[in-house]
N, C-alpha and C. Protein backbone atom coordinates (compact mmCIF):
# COMPACT_ATOMS: atom_id res chain seq x y z
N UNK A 1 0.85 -1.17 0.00
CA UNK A 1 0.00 0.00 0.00
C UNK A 1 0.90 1.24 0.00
N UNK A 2 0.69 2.54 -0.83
CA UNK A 2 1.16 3.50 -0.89
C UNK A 2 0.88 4.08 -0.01
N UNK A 3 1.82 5.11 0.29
CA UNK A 3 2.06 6.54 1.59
C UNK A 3 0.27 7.14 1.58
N UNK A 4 0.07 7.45 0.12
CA UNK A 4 -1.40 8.12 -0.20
C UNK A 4 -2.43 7.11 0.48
N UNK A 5 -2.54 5.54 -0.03
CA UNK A 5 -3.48 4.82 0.31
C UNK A 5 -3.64 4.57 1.57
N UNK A 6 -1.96 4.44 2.27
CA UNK A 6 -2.39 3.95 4.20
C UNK A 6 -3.38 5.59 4.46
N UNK A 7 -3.37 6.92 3.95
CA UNK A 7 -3.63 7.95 4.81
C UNK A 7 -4.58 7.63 4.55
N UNK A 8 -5.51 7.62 3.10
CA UNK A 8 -6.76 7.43 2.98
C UNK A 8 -7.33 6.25 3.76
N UNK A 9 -6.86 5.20 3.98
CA UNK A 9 -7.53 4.09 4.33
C UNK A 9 -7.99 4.65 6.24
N UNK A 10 -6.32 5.26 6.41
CA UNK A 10 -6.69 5.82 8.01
C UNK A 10 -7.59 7.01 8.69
N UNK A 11 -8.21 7.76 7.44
CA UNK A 11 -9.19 8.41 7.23
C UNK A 11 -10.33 7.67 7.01
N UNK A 12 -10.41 6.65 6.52
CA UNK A 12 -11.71 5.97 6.57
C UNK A 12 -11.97 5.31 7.53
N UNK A 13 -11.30 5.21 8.13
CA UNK A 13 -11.13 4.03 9.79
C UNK A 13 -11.93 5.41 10.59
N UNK A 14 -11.02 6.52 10.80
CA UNK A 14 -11.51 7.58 11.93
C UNK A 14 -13.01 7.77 11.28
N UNK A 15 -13.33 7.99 10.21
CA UNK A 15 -14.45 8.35 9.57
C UNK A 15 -15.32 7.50 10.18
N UNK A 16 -15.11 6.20 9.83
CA UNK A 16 -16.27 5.25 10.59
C UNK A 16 -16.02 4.89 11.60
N UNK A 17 -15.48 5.17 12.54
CA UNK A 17 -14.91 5.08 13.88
C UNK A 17 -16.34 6.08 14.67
N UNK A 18 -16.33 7.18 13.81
CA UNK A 18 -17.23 8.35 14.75
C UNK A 18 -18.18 7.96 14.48
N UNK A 19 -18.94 7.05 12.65
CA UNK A 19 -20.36 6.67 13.06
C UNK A 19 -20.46 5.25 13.83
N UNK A 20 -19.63 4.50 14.12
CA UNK A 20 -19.92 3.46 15.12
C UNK A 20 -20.55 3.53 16.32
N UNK A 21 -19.09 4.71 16.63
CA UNK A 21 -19.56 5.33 18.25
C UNK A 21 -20.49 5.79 18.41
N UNK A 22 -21.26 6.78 17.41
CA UNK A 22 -22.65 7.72 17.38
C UNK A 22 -23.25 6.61 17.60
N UNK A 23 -23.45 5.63 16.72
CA UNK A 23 -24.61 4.36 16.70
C UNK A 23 -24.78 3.99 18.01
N UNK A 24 -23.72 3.33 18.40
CA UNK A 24 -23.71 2.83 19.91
C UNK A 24 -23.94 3.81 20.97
N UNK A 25 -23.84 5.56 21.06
CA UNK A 25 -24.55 6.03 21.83
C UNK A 25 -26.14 6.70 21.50
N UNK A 26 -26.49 6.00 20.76
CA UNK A 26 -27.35 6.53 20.12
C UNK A 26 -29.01 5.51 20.63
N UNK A 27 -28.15 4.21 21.15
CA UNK A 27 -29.11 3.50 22.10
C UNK A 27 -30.09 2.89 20.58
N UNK A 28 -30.00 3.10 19.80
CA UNK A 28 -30.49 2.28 18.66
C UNK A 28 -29.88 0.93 18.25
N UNK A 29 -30.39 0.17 17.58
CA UNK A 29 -29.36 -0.97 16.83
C UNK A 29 -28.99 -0.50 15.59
N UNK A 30 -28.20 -1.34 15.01
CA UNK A 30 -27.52 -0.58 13.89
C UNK A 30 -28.52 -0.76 12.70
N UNK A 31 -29.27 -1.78 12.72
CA UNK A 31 -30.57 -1.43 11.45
C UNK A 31 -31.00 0.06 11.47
N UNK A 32 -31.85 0.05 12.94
CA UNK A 32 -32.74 1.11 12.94
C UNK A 32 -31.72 2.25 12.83
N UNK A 33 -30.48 2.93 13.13
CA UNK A 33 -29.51 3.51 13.13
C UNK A 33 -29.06 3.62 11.61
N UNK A 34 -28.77 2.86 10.77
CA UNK A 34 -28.66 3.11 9.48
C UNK A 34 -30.08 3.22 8.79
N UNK A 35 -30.96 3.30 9.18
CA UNK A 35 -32.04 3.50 8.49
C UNK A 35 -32.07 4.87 8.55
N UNK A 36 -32.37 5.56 9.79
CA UNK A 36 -32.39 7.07 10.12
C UNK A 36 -31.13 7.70 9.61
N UNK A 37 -30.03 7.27 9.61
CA UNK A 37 -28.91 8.27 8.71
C UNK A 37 -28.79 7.90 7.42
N UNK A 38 -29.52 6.99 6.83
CA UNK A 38 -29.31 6.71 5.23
C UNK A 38 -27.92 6.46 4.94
N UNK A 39 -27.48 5.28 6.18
CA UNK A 39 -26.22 4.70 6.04
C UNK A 39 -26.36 3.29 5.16
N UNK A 40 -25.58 2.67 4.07
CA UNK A 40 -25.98 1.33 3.66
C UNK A 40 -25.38 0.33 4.81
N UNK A 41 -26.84 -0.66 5.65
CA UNK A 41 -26.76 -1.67 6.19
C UNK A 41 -24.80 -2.46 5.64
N UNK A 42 -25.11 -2.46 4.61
CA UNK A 42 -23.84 -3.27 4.49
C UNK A 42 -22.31 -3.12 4.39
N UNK A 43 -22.26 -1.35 4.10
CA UNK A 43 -20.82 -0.35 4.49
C UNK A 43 -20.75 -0.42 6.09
N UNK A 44 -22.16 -0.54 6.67
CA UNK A 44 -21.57 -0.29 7.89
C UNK A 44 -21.10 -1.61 9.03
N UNK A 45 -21.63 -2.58 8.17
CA UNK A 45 -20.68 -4.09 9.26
C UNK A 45 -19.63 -3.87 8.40
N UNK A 46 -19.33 -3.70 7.08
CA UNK A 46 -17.68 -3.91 6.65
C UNK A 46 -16.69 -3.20 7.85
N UNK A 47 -17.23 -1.47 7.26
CA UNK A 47 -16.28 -0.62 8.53
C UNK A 47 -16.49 -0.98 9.63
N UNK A 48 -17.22 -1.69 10.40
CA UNK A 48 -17.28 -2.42 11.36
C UNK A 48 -16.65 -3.56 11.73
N UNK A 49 -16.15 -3.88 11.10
CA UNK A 49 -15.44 -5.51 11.32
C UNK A 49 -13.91 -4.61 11.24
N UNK A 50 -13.79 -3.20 10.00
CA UNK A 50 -11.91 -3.43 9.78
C UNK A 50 -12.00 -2.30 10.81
N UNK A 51 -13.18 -1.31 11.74
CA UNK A 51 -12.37 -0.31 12.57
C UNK A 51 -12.31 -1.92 13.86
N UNK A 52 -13.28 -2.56 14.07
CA UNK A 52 -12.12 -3.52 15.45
C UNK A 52 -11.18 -4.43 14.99
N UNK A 53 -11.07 -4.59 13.90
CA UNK A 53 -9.52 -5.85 13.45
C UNK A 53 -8.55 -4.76 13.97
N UNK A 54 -8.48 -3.54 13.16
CA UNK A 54 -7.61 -2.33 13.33
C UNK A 54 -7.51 -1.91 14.90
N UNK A 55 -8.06 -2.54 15.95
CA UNK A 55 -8.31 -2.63 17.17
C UNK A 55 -8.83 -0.87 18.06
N UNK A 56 -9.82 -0.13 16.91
CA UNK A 56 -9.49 1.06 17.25
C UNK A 56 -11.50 1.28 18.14
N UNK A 57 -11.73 0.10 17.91
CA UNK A 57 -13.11 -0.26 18.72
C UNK A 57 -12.93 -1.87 20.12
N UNK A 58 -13.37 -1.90 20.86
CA UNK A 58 -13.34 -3.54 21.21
C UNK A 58 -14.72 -4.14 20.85
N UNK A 59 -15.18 -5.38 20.73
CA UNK A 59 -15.96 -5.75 20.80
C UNK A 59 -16.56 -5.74 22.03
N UNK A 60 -17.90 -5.66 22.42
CA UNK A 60 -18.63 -5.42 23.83
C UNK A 60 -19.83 -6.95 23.44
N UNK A 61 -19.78 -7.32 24.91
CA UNK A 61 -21.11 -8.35 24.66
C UNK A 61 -22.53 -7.67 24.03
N UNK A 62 -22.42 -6.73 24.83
CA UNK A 62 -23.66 -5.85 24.79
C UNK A 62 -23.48 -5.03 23.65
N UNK A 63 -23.24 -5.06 22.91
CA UNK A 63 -22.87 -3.95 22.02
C UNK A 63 -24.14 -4.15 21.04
N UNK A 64 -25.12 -2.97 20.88
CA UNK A 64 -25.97 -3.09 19.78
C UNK A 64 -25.87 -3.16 18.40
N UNK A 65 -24.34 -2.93 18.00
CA UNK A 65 -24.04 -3.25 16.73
C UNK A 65 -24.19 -4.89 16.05
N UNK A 66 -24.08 -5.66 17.04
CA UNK A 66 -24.41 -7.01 16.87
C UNK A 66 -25.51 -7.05 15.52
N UNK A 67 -25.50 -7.77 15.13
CA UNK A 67 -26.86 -8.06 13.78
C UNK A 67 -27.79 -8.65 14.48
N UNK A 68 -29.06 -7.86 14.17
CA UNK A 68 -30.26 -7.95 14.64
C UNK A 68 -31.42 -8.42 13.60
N UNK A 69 -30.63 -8.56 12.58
CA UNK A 69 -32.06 -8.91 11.44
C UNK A 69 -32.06 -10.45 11.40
């Protein structure tokens, strides 16, 4: 990966880093949560799976991001 691509990629991590967190204080699940921001259901488990590989989330038992459908 190029100098350009790690920045962009680490911009997309913080990017979805802040709507994770919103989600999860937001006391919604992440359906109903991407429904109301006109987020796609399915961008948001991707950035979800690489912001905690990237370890910049933990997984929580409780965590409403879990899949609910």
């Amino acid at each position: 990966m190029t100098k350009i691509q790690q920045i962009k990629h680490q911009q997309s991590i913080e990017y979805w880093k802040h709507i994770i967190i919103a989600q999860q204080q937001s006391g919604l699940n992440a359906t109903e949560y991407c429904r109301q921001q006109d987020i796609k259901y399915n961008a948001f488990y991707y950035w979800l799976r690489k912001v905690r590989w990237n370890g910049e989330i933990p997984k929580n038992a409780n965590d409403s991001t879990e899949h609910d459908c």
